[in-house]
C-alpha atoms as a PDB file:
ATOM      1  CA  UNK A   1      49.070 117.628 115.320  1.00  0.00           C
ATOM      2  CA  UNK A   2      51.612 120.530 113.671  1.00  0.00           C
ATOM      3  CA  UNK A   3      54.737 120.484 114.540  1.00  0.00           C
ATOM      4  CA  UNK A   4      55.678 123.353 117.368  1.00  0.00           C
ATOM      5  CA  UNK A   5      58.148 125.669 115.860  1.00  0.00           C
ATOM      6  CA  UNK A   6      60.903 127.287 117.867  1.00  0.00           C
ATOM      7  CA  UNK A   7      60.801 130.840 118.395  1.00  0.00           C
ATOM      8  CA  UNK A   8      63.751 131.794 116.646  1.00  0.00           C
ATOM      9  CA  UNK A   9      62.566 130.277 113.419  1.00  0.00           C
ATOM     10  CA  UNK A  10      59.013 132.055 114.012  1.00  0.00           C
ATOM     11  CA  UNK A  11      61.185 135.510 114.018  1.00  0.00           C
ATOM     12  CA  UNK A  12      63.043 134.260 110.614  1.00  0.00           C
ATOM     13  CA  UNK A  13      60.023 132.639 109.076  1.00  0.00           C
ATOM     14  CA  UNK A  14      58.480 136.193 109.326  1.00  0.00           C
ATOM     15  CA  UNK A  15      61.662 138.246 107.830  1.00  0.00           C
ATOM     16  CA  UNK A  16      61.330 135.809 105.117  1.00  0.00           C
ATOM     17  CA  UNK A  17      57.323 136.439 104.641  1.00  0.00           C
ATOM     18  CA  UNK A  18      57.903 140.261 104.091  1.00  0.00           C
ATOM     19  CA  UNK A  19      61.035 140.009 101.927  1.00  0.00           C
ATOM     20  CA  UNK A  20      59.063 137.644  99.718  1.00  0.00           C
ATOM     21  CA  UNK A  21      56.318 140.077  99.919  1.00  0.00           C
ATOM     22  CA  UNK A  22      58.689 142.828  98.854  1.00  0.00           C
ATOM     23  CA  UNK A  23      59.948 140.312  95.776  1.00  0.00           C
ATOM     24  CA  UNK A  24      56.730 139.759  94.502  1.00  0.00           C
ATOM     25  CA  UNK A  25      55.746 142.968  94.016  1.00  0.00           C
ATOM     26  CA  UNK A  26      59.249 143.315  91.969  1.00  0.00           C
ATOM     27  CA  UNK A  27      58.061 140.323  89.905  1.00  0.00           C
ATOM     28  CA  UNK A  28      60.214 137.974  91.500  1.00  0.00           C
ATOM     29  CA  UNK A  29      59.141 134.351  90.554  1.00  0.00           C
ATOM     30  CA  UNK A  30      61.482 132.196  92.178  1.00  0.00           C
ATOM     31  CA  UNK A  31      64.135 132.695  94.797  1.00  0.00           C
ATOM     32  CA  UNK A  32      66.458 130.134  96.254  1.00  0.00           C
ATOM     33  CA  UNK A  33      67.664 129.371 100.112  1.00  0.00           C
ATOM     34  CA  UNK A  34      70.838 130.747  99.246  1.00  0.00           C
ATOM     35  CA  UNK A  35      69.464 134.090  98.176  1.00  0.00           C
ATOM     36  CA  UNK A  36      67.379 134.474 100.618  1.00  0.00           C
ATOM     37  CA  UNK A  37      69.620 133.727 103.236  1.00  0.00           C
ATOM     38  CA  UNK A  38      72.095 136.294 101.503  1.00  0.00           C
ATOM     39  CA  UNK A  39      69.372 139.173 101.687  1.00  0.00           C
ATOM     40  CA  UNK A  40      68.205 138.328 105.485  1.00  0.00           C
ATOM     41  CA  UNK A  41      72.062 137.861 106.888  1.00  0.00           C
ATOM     42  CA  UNK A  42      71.411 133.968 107.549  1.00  0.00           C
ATOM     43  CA  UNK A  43      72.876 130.672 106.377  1.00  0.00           C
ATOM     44  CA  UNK A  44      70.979 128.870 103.633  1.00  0.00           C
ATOM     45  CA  UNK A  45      70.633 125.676 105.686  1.00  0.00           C
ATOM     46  CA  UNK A  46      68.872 127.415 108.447  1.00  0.00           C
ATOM     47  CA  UNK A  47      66.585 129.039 105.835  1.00  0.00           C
ATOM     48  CA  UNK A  48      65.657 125.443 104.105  1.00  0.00           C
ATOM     49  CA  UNK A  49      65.098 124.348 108.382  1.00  0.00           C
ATOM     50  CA  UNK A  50      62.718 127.410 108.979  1.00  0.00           C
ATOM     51  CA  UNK A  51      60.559 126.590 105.887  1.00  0.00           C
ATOM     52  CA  UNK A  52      60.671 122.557 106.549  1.00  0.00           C
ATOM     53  CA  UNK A  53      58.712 123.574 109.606  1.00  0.00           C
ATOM     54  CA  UNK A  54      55.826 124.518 107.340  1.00  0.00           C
ATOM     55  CA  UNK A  55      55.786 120.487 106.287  1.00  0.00           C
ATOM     56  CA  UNK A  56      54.959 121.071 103.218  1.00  0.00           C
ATOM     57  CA  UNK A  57      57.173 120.926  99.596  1.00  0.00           C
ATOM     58  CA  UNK A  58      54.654 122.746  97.533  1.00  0.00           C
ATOM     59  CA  UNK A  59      57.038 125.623  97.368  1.00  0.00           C
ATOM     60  CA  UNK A  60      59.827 123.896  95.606  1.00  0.00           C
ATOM     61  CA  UNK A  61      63.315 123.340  96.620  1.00  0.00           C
ATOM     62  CA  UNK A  62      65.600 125.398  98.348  1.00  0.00           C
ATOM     63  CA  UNK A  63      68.684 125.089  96.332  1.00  0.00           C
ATOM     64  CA  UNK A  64      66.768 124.942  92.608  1.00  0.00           C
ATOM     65  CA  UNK A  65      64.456 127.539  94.231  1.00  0.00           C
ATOM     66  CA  UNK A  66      61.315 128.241  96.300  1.00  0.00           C
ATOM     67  CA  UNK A  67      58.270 129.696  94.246  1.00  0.00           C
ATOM     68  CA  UNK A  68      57.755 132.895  95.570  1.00  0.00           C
ATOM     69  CA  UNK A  69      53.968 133.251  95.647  1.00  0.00           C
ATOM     70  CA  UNK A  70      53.283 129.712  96.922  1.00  0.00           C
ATOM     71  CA  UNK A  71      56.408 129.590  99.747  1.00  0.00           C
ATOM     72  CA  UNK A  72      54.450 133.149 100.778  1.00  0.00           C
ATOM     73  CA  UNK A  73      51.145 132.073 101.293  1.00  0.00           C
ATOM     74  CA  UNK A  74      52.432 128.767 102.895  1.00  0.00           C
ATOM     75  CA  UNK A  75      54.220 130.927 105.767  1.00  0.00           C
ATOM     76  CA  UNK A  76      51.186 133.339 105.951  1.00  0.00           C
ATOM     77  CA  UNK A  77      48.828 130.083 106.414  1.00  0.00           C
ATOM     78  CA  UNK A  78      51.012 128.235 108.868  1.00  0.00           C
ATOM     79  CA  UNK A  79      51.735 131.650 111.198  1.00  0.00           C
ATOM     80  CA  UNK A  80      48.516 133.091 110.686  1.00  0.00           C
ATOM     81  CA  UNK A  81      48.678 136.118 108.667  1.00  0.00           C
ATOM     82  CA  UNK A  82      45.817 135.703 106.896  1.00  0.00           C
ATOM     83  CA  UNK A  83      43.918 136.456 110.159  1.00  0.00           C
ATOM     84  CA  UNK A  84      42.545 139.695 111.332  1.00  0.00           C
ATOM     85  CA  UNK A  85      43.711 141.348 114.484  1.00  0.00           C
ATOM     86  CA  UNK A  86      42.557 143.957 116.595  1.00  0.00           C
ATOM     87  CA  UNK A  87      45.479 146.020 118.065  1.00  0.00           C
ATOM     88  CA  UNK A  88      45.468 149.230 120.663  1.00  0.00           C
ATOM     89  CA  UNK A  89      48.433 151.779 121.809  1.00  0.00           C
ATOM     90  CA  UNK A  90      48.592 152.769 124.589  1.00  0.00           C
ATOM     91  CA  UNK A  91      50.082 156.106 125.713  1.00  0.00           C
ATOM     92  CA  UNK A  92      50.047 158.861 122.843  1.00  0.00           C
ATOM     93  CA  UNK A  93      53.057 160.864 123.522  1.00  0.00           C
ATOM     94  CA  UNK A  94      55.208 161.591 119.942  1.00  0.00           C
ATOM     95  CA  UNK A  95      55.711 157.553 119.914  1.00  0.00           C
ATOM     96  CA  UNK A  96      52.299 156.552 120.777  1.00  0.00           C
ATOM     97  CA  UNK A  97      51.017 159.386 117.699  1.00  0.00           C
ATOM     98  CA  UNK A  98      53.533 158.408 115.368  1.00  0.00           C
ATOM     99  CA  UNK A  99      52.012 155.017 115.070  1.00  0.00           C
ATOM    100  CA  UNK A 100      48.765 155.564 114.865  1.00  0.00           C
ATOM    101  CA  UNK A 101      48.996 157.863 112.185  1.00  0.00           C
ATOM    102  CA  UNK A 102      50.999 155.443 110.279  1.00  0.00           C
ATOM    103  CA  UNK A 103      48.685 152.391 110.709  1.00  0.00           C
ATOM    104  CA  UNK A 104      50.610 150.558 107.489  1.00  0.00           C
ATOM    105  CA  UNK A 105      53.661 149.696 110.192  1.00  0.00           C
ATOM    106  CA  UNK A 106      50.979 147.359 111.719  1.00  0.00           C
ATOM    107  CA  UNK A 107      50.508 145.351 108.176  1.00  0.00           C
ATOM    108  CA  UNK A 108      47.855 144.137 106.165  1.00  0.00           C
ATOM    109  CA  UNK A 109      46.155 142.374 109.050  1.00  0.00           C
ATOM    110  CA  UNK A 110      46.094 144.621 111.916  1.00  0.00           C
ATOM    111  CA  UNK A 111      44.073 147.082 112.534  1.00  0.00           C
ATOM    112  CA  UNK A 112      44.617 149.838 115.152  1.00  0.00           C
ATOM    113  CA  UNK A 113      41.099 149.908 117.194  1.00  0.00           C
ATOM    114  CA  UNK A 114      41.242 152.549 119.840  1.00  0.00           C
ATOM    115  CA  UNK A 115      44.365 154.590 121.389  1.00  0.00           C
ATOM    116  CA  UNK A 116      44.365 155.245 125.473  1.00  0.00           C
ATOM    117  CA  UNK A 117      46.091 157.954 127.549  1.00  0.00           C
ATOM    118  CA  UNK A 118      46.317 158.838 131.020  1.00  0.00           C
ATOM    119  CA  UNK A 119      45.865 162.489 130.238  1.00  0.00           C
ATOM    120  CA  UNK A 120      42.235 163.243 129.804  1.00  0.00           C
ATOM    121  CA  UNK A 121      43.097 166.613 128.380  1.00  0.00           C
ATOM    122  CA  UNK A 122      44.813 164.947 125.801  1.00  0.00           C
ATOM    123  CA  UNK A 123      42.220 162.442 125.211  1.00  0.00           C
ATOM    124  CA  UNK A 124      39.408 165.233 124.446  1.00  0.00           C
ATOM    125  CA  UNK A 125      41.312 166.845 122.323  1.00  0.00           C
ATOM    126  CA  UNK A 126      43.954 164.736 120.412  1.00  0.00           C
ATOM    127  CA  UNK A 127      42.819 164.146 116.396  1.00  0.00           C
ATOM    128  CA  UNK A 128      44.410 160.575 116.355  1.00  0.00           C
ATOM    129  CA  UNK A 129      42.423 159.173 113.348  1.00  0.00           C
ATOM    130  CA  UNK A 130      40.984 156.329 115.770  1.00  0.00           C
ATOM    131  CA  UNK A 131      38.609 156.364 119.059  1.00  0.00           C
ATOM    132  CA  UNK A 132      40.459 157.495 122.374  1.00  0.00           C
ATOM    133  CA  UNK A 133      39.401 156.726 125.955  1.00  0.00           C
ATOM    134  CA  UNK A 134      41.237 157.539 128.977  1.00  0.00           C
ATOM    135  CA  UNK A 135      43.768 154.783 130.546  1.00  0.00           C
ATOM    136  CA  UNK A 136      41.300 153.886 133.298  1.00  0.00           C
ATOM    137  CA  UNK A 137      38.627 152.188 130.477  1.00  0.00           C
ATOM    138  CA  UNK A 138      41.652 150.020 128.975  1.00  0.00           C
ATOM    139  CA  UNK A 139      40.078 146.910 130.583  1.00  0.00           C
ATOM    140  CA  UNK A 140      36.248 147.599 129.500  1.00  0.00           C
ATOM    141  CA  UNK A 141      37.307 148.982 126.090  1.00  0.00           C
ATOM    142  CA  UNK A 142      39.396 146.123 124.851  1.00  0.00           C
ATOM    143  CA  UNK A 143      36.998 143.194 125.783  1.00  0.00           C
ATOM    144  CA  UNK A 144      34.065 144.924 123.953  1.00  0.00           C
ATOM    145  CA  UNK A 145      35.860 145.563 120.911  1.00  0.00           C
ATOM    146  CA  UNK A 146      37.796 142.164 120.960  1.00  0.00           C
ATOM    147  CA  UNK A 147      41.207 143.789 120.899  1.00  0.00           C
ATOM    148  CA  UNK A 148      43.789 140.730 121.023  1.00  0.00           C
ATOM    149  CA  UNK A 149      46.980 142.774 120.580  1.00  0.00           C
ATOM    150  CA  UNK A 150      48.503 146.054 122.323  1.00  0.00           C
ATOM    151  CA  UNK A 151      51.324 148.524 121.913  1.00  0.00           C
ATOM    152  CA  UNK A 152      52.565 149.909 125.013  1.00  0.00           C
ATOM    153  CA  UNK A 153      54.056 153.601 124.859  1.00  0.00           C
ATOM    154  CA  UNK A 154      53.561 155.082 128.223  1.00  0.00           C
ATOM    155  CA  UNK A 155      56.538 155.707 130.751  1.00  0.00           C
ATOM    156  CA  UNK A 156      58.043 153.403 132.439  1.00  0.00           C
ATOM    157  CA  UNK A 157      56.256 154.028 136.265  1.00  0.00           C
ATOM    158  CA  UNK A 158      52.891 152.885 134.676  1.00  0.00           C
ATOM    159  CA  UNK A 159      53.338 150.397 132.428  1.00  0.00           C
ATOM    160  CA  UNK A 160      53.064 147.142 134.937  1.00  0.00           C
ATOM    161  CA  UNK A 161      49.354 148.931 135.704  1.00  0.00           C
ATOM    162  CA  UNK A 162      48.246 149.355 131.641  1.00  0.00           C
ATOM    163  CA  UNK A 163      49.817 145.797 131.179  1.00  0.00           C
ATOM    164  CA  UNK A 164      47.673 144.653 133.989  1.00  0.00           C
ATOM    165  CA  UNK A 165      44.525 146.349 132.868  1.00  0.00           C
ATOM    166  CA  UNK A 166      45.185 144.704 129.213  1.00  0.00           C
ATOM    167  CA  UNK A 167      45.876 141.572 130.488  1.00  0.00           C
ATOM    168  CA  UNK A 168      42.113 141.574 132.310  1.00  0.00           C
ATOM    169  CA  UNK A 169      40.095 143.174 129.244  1.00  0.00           C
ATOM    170  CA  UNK A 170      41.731 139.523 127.339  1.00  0.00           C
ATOM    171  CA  UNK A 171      44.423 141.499 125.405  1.00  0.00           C
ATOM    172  CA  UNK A 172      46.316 138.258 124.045  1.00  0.00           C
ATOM    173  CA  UNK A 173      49.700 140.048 123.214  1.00  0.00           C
ATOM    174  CA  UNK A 174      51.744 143.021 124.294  1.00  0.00           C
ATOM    175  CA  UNK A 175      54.197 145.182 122.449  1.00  0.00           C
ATOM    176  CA  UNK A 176      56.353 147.020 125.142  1.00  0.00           C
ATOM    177  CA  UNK A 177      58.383 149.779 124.141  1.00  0.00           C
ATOM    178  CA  UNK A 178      59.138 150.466 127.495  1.00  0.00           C
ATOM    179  CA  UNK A 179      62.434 150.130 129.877  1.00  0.00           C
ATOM    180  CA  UNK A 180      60.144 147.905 131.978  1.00  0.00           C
ATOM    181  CA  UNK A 181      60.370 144.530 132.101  1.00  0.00           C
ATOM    182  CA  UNK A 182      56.353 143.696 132.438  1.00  0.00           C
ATOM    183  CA  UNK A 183      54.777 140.192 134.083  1.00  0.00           C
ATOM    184  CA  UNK A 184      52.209 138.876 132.934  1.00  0.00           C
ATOM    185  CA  UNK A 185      50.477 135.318 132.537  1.00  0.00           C
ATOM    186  CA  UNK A 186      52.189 132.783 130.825  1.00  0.00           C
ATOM    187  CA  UNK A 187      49.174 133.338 127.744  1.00  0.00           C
ATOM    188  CA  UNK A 188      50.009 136.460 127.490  1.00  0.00           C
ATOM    189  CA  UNK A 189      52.663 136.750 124.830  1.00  0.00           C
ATOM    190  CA  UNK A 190      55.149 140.136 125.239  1.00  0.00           C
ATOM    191  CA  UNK A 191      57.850 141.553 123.469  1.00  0.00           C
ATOM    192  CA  UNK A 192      60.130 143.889 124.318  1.00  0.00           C
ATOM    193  CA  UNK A 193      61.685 146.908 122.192  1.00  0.00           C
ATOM    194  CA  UNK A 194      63.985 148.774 124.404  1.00  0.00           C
ATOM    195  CA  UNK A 195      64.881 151.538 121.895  1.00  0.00           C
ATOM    196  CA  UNK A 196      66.929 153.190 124.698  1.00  0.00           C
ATOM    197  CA  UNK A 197      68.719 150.006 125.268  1.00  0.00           C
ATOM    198  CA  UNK A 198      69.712 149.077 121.781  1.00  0.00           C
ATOM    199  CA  UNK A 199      70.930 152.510 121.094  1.00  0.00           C
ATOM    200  CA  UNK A 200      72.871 152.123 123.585  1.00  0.00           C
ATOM    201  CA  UNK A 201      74.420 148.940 122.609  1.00  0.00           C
ATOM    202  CA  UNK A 202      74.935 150.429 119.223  1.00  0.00           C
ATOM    203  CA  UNK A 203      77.071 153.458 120.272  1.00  0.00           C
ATOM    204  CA  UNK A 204      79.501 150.942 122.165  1.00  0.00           C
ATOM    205  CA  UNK A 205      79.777 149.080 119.378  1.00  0.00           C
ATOM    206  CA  UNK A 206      80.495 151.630 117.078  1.00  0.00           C
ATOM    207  CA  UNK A 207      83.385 153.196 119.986  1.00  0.00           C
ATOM    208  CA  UNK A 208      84.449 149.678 120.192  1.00  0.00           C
ATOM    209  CA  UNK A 209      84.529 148.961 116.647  1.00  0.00           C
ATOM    210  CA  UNK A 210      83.142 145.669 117.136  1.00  0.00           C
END
């Protein structure tokens, strides 16, 4: 059985996949924990701990240096980015538009199946690139085009209800860029990006000079 690893390791293990991704398209052969751990802002040991979770050594050693290609696809392997996802957003206000026109933030993986909006206006006439139904079809939508994974744009007041009506159509993960905190089955994997929120801790730290 592999070895569970812990969240925050999953969060560095994938900071590491796209700066390697980023080094091997600059021709970057070989990269040590040190370096690495320079570019991402972390301590070498925790790097060479992140990629021992992998439990393999075909990438090479962290002080004489990881091979770039190989310690890539091992992390792509062991997290699963070699697997295709289906992903939605829903709510298509500027946020909601801005991604789905730029379907390259979702990476090489992901691809952006259908867009929902409470506004049926909207939804007859937005040119979003990608199929749009109205917010009441969420639940029917996702479960017959196997969406698994779901960005959630829509104010605050309804996004319990479009969590909800993810959750049932088998939606598997939730991105919520809303100021709501949203419950959902313990399956259900969510995280939060409280834009609001962190620009707000990032003024006080700037006025602080923390």
């Amino acid at each position: 059985m592999e070895n569970k690893i812990p969240l925050p390791a999953v969060a560095r293990l994938c900071a590491i996949y796209r700066l390697l991704r980023d080094l091997s398209l600059q021709g970057v052969t070989l990269i040590s924990s040190s370096a690495l751990g320079e570019m991402l802002g972390v301590g070498a040991h925790n790097i060479r701990k992140d990629i021992s979770c992998l439990m393999e050594t075909e990438a090479g050693s962290g002080k004489s240096g990881y091979d770039v290609k190989r310690l890539k696809e091992l992390i792509a392997g062991r997290l699963g980015f070699d697997n295709e996802f289906r992903a939605c957003v829903v709510g298509l206000g500027r946020l909601g538009l801005a991604l789905v026109r730029n379907e390259r933030l979702f990476g090489e993986k992901i691809r952006v199946a259908a867009g929902f909006d409470s506004d049926v206006n909207l939804v007859e006439t937005i040119k979003a690139g990608i199929d749009v139904y109205p917010s009441y079809e969420i639940s029917e939508v996702v479960r017959r085009l196997n969406v698994e994974l779901a960005v959630l744009t829509v104010p605050a007041a309804n996004a319990q209800e479009c969590a909800n009506r993810l959750v049932r159509g088998g939606v598997r993960g939730i991105l919520n860029f809303t100021s709501t905190v949203i419950k959902t089955e313990p399956a259900v994997k969510v995280r939060n990006v409280d834009l609001t929120g962190e620009l707000q801790i990032l003024s006080a730290l700037v006025y602080l000079g923390i």
